[in-house]
C-alpha atoms as a PDB file:
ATOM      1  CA  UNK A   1       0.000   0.000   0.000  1.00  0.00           C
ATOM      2  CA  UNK A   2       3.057   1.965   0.502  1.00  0.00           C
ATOM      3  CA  UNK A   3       3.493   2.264  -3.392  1.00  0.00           C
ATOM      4  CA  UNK A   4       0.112   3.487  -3.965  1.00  0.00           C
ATOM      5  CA  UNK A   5       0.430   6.299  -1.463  1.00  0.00           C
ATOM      6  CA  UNK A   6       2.871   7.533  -3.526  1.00  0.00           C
ATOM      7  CA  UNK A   7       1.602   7.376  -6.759  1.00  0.00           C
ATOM      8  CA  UNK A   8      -0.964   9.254  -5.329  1.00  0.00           C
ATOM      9  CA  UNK A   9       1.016  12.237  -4.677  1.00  0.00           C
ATOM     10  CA  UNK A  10       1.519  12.446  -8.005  1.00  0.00           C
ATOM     11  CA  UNK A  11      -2.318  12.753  -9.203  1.00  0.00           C
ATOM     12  CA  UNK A  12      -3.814  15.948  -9.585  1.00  0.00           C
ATOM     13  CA  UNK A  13      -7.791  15.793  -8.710  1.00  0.00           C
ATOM     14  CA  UNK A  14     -10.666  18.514 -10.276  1.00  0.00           C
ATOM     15  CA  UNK A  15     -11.593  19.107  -6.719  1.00  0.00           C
ATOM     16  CA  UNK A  16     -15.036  20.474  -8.986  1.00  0.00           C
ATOM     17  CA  UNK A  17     -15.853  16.566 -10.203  1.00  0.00           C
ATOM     18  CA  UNK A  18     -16.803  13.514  -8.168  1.00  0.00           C
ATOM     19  CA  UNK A  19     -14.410  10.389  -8.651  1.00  0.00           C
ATOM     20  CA  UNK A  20     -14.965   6.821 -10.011  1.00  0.00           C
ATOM     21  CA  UNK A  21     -12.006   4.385  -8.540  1.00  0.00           C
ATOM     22  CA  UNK A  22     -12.606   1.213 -10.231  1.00  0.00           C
ATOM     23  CA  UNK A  23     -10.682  -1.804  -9.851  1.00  0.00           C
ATOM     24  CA  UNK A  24      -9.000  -3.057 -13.441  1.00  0.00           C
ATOM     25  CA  UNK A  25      -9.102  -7.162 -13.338  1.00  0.00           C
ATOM     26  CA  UNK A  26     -12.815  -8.471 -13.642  1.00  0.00           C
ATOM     27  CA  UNK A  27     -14.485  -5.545 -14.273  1.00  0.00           C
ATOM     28  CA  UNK A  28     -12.052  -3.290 -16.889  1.00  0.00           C
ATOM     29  CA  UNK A  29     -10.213  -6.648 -17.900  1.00  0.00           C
ATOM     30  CA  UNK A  30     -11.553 -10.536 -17.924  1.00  0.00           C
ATOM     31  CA  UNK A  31      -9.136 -12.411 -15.499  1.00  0.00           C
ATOM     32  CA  UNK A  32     -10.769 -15.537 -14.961  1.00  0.00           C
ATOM     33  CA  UNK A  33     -10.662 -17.382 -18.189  1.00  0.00           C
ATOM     34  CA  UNK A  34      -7.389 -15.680 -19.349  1.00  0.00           C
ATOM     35  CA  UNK A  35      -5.695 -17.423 -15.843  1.00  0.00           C
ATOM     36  CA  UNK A  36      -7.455 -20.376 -16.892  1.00  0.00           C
ATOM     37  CA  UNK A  37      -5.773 -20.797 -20.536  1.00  0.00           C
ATOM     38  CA  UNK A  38      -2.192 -19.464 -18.664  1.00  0.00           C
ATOM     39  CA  UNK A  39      -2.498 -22.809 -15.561  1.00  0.00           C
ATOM     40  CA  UNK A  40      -3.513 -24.990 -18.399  1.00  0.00           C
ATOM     41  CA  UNK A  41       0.442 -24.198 -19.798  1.00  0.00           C
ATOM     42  CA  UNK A  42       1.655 -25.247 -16.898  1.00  0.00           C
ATOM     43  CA  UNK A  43      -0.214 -28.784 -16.286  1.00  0.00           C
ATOM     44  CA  UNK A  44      -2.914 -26.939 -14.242  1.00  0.00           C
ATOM     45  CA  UNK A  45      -6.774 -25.972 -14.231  1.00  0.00           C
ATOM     46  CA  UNK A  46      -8.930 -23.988 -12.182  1.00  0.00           C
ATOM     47  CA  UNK A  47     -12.468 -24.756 -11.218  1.00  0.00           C
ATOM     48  CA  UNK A  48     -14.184 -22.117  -9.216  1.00  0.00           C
ATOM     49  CA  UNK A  49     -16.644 -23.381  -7.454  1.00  0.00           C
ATOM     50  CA  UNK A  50     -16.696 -20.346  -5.053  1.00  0.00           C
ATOM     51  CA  UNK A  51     -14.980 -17.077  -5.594  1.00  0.00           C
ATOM     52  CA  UNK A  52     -11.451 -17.711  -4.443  1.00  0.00           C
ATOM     53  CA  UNK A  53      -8.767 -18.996  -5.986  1.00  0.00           C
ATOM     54  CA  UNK A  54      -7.659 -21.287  -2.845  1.00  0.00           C
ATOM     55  CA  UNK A  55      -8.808 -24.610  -3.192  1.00  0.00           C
ATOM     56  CA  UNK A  56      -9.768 -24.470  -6.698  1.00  0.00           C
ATOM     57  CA  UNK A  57      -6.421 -24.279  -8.961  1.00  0.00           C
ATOM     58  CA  UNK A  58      -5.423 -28.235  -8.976  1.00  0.00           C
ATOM     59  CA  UNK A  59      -2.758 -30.225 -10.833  1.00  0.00           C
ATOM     60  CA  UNK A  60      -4.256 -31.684 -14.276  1.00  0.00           C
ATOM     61  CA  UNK A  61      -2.568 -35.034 -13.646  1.00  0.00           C
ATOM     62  CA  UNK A  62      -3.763 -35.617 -10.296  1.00  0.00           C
ATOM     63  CA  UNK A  63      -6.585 -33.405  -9.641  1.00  0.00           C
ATOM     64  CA  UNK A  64      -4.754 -32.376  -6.298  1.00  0.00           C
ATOM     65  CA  UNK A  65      -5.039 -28.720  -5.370  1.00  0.00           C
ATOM     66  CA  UNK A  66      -2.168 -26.842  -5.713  1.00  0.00           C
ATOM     67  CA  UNK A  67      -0.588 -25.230  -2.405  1.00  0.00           C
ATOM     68  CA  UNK A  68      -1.581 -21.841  -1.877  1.00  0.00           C
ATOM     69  CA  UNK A  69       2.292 -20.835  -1.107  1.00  0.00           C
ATOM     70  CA  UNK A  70       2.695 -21.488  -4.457  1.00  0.00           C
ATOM     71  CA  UNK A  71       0.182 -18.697  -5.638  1.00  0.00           C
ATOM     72  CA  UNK A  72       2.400 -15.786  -5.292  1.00  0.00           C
ATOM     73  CA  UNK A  73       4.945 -17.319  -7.747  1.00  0.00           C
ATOM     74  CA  UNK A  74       1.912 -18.536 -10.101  1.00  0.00           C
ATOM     75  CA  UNK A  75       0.085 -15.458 -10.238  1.00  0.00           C
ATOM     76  CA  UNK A  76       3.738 -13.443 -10.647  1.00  0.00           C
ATOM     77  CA  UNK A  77       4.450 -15.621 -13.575  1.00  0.00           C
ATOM     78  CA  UNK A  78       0.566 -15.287 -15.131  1.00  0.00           C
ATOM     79  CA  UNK A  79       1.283 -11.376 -15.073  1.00  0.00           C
ATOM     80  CA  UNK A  80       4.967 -11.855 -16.486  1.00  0.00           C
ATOM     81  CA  UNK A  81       3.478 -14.209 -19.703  1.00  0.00           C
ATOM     82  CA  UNK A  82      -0.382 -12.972 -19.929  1.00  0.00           C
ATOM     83  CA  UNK A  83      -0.555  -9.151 -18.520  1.00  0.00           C
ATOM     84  CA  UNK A  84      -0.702  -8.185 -22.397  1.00  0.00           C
ATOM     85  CA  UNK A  85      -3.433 -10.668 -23.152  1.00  0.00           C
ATOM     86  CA  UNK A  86      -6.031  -9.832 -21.222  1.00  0.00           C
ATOM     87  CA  UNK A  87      -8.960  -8.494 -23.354  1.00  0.00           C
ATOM     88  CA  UNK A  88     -11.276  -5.413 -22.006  1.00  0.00           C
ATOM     89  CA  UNK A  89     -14.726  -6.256 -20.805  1.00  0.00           C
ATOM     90  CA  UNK A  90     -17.096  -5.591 -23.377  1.00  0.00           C
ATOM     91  CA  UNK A  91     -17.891  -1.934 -23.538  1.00  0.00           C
ATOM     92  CA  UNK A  92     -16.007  -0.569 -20.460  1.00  0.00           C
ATOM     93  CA  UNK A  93     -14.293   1.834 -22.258  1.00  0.00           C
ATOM     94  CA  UNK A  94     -16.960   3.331 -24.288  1.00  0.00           C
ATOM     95  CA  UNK A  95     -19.305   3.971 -20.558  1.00  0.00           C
ATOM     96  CA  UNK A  96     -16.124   4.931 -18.815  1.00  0.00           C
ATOM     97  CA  UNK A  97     -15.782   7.622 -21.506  1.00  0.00           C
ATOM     98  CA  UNK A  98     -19.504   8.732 -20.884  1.00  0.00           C
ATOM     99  CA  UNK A  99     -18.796   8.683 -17.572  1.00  0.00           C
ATOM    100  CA  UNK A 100     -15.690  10.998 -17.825  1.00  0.00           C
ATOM    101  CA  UNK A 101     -17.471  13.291 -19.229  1.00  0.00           C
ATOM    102  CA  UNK A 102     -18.542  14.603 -15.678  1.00  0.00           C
ATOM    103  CA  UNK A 103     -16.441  12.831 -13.598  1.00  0.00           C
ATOM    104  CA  UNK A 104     -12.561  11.931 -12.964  1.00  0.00           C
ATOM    105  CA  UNK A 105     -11.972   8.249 -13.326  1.00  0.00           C
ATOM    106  CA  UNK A 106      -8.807   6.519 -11.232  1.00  0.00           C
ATOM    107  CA  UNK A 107      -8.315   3.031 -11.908  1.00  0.00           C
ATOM    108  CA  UNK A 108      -7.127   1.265  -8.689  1.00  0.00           C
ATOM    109  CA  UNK A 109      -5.541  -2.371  -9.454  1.00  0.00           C
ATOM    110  CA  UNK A 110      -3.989  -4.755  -7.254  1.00  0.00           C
ATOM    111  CA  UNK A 111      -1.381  -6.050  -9.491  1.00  0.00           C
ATOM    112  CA  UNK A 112       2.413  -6.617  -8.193  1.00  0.00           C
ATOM    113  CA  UNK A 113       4.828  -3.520  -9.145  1.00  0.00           C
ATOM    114  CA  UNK A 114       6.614  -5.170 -11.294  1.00  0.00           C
ATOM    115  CA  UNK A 115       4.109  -5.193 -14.001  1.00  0.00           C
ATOM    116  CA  UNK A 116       2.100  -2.485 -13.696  1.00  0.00           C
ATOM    117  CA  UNK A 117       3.747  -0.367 -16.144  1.00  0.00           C
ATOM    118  CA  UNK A 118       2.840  -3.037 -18.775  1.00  0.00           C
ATOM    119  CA  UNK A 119      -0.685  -2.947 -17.567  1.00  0.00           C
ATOM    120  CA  UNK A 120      -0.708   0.971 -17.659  1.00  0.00           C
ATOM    121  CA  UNK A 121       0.430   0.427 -21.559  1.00  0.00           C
ATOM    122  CA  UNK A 122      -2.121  -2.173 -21.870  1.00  0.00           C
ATOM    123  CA  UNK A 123      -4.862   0.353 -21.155  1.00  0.00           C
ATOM    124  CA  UNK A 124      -3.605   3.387 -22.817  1.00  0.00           C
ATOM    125  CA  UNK A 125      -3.638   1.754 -25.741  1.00  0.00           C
ATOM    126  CA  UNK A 126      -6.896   0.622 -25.440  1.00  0.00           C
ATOM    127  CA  UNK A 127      -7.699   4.333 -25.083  1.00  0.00           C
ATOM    128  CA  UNK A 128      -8.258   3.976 -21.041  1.00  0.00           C
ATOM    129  CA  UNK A 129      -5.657   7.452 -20.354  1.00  0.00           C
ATOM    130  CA  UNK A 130      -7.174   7.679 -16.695  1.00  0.00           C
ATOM    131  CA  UNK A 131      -4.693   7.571 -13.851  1.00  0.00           C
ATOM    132  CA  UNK A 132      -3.606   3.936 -12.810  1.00  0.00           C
ATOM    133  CA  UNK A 133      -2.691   3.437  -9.211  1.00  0.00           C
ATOM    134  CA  UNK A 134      -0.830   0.043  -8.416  1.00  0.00           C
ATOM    135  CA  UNK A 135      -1.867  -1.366  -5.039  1.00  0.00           C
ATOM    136  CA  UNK A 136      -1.791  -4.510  -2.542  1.00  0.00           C
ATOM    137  CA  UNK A 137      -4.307  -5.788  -0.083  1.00  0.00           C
ATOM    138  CA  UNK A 138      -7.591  -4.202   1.180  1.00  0.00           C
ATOM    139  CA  UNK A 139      -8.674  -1.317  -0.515  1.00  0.00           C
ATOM    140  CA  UNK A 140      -9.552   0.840   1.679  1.00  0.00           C
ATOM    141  CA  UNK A 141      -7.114   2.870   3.133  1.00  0.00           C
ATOM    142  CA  UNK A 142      -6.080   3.677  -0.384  1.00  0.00           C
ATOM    143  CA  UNK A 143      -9.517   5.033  -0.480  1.00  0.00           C
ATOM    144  CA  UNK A 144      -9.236   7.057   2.693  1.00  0.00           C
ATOM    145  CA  UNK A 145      -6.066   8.537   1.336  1.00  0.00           C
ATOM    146  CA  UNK A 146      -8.029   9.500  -1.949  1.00  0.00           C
ATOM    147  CA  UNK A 147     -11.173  10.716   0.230  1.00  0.00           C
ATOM    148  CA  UNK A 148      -8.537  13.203   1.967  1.00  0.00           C
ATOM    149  CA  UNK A 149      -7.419  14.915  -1.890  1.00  0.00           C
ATOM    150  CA  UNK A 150     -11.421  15.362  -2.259  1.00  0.00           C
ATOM    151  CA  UNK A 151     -14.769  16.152  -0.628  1.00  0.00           C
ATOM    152  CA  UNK A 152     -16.514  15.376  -4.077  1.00  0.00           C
ATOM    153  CA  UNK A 153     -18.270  12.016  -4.511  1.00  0.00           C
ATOM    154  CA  UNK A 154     -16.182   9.387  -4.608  1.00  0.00           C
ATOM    155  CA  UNK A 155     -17.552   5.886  -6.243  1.00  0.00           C
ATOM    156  CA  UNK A 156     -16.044   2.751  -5.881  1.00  0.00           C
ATOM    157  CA  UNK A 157     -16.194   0.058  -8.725  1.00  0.00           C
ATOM    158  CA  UNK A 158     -14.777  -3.911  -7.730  1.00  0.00           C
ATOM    159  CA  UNK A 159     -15.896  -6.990  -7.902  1.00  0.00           C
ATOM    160  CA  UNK A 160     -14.190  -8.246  -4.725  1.00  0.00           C
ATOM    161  CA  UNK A 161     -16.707  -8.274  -1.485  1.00  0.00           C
ATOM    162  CA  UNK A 162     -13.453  -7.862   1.145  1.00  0.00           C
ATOM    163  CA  UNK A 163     -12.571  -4.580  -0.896  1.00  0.00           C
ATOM    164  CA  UNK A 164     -16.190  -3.142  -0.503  1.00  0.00           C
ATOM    165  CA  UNK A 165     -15.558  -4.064   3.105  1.00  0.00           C
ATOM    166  CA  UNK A 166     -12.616  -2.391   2.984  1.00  0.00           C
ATOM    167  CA  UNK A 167     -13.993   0.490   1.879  1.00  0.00           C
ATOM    168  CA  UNK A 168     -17.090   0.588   3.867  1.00  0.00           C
ATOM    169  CA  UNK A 169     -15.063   0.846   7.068  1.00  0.00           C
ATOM    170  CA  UNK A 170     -12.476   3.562   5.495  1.00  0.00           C
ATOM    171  CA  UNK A 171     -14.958   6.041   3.408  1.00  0.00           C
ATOM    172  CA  UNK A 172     -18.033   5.105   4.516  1.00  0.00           C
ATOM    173  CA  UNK A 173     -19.307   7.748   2.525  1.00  0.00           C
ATOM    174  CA  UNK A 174     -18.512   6.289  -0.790  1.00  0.00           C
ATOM    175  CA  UNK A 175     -21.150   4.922  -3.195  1.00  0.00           C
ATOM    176  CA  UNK A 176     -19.645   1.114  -3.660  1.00  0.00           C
ATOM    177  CA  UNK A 177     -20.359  -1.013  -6.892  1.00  0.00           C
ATOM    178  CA  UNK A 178     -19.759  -4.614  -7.558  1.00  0.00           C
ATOM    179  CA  UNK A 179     -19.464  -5.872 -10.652  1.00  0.00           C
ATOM    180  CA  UNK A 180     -18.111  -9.112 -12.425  1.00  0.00           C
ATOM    181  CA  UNK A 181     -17.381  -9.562 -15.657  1.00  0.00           C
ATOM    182  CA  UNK A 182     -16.914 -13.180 -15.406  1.00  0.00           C
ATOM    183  CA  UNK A 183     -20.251 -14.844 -16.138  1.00  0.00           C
ATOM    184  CA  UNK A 184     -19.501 -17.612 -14.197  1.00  0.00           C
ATOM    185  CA  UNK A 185     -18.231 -16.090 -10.852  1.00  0.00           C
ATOM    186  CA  UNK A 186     -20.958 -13.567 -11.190  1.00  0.00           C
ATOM    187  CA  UNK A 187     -23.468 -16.586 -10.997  1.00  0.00           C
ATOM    188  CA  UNK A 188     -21.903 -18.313  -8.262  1.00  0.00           C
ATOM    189  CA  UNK A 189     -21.091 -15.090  -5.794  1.00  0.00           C
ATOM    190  CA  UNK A 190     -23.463 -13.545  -3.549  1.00  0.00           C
ATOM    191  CA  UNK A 191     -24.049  -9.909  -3.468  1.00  0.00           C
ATOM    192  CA  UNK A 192     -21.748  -8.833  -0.755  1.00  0.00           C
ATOM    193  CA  UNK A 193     -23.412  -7.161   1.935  1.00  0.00           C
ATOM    194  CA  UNK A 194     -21.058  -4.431   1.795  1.00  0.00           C
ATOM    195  CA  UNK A 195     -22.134  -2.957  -1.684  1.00  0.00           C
ATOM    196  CA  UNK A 196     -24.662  -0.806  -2.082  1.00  0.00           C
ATOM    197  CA  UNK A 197     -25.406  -1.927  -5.826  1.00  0.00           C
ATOM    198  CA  UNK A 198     -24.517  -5.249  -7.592  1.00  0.00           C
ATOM    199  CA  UNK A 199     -23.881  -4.680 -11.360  1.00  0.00           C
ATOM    200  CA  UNK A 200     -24.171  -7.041 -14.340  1.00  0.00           C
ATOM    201  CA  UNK A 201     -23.108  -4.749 -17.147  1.00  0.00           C
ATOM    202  CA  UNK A 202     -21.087  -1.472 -17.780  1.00  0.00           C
ATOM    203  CA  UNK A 203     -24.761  -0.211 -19.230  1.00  0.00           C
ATOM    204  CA  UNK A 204     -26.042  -1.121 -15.680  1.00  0.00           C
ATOM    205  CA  UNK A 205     -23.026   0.761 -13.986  1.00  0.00           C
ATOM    206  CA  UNK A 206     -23.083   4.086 -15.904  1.00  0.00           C
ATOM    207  CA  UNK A 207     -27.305   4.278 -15.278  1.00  0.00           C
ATOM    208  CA  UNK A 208     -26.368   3.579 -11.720  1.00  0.00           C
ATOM    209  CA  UNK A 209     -24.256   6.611 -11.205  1.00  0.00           C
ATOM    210  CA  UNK A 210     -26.091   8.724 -13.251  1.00  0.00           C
ATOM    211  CA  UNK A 211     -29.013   8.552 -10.904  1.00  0.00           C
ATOM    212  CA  UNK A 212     -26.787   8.901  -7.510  1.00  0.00           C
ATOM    213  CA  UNK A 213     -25.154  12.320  -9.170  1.00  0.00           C
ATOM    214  CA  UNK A 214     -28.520  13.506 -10.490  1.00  0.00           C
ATOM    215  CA  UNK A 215     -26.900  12.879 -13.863  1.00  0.00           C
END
């Protein structure tokens, strides 16, 4: 979290505009089914049966799940080979540009260091020139930090349920959406009971903020 602090320093708010945060992987980017293709490389497969990835990434060979100390290496190694290949969720970018319009958009991603760069090029090219913050962990004491550059609106976007949590006990305040792209995972999570409004399409997301700013 130390990291994001101070790539906040560097971000320059319209202290006039309220703020969208939204998270990048499962609701800017699919995740899911790109990690899926990337274990399958290396003689694994995930089957989420709940939304975590404990428990569900096994060995193809023997079905055995794979040891969760392994999943900083495997998910280091996904961004390494795949951070490129993940596609954007069908039209993000088109609502987050409607959404711009009157409001500034920060896109807050938990993604290790090392790649974020290649994820900010990733998005720029895709024409998605908001602010990127790189972050670890819970969520919401990056949001407290952004609450404290602001007293506009601030509306957070993630598909996560311990993020909204996060968030809930940080900047209670904020308007928090979750959304999954995944079609899948969508079915098989709950609305978390932190959210204030569950999501099943950018559509959905851009008429939901438009109504809490009156817009």
């Amino acid at each position: 979290m130390k990291f994001a602090l101070e790539q906040l320093k560097l971000l320059s708010l319209n202290k006039t505009r309220p703020v969208i945060i939204s998270d990048a992987d499962e609701v800017i980017l699919h995740f899911a089914h790109i990690l899926s293709d990337y274990l399958r490389t290396q003689g694994m497969y995930v089957n989420f049966v709940s939304y975590a990835l404990e428990g569900n990434i096994k060995y193809i060979d023997n079905g055995k799940p794979v040891d969760s100390a392994l999943f900083s290496e495997i998910i280091d190694d996904y961004f390494d080979n795949y951070v490129e290949k993940q596609p954007l969720v069908e039209n993000a970018a088109a609502h987050l540009k409607n959404l711009s319009e009157f409001c500034d958009i920060i896109i807050l991603t938990n993604i290790p260091h090392d790649y974020a760069d290649r994820r900010r090029a990733v998005l720029t090219e895709a024409g998605l020139t908001y602010p990127m913050i790189s972050s670890s962990g819970p969520k919401g004491p990056v949001m407290k930090a952004i609450r404290k550059m602001t007293s506009q609106e601030l509306i957070f976007i993630d598909d996560i349920s311990n993020h909204h949590k996060s968030v809930a006990k940080f900047v209670p305040d904020a308007l928090r959406i979750q959304f999954i792209a995944n079609r899948h995972l969508n079915s098989i999570e709950k609305k978390s009971e932190f959210c204030h409004h569950r999501c099943h399409d950018w559509s959905h997301i851009e008429q939901v903020v438009r109504g809490y700013l009156n817009k």
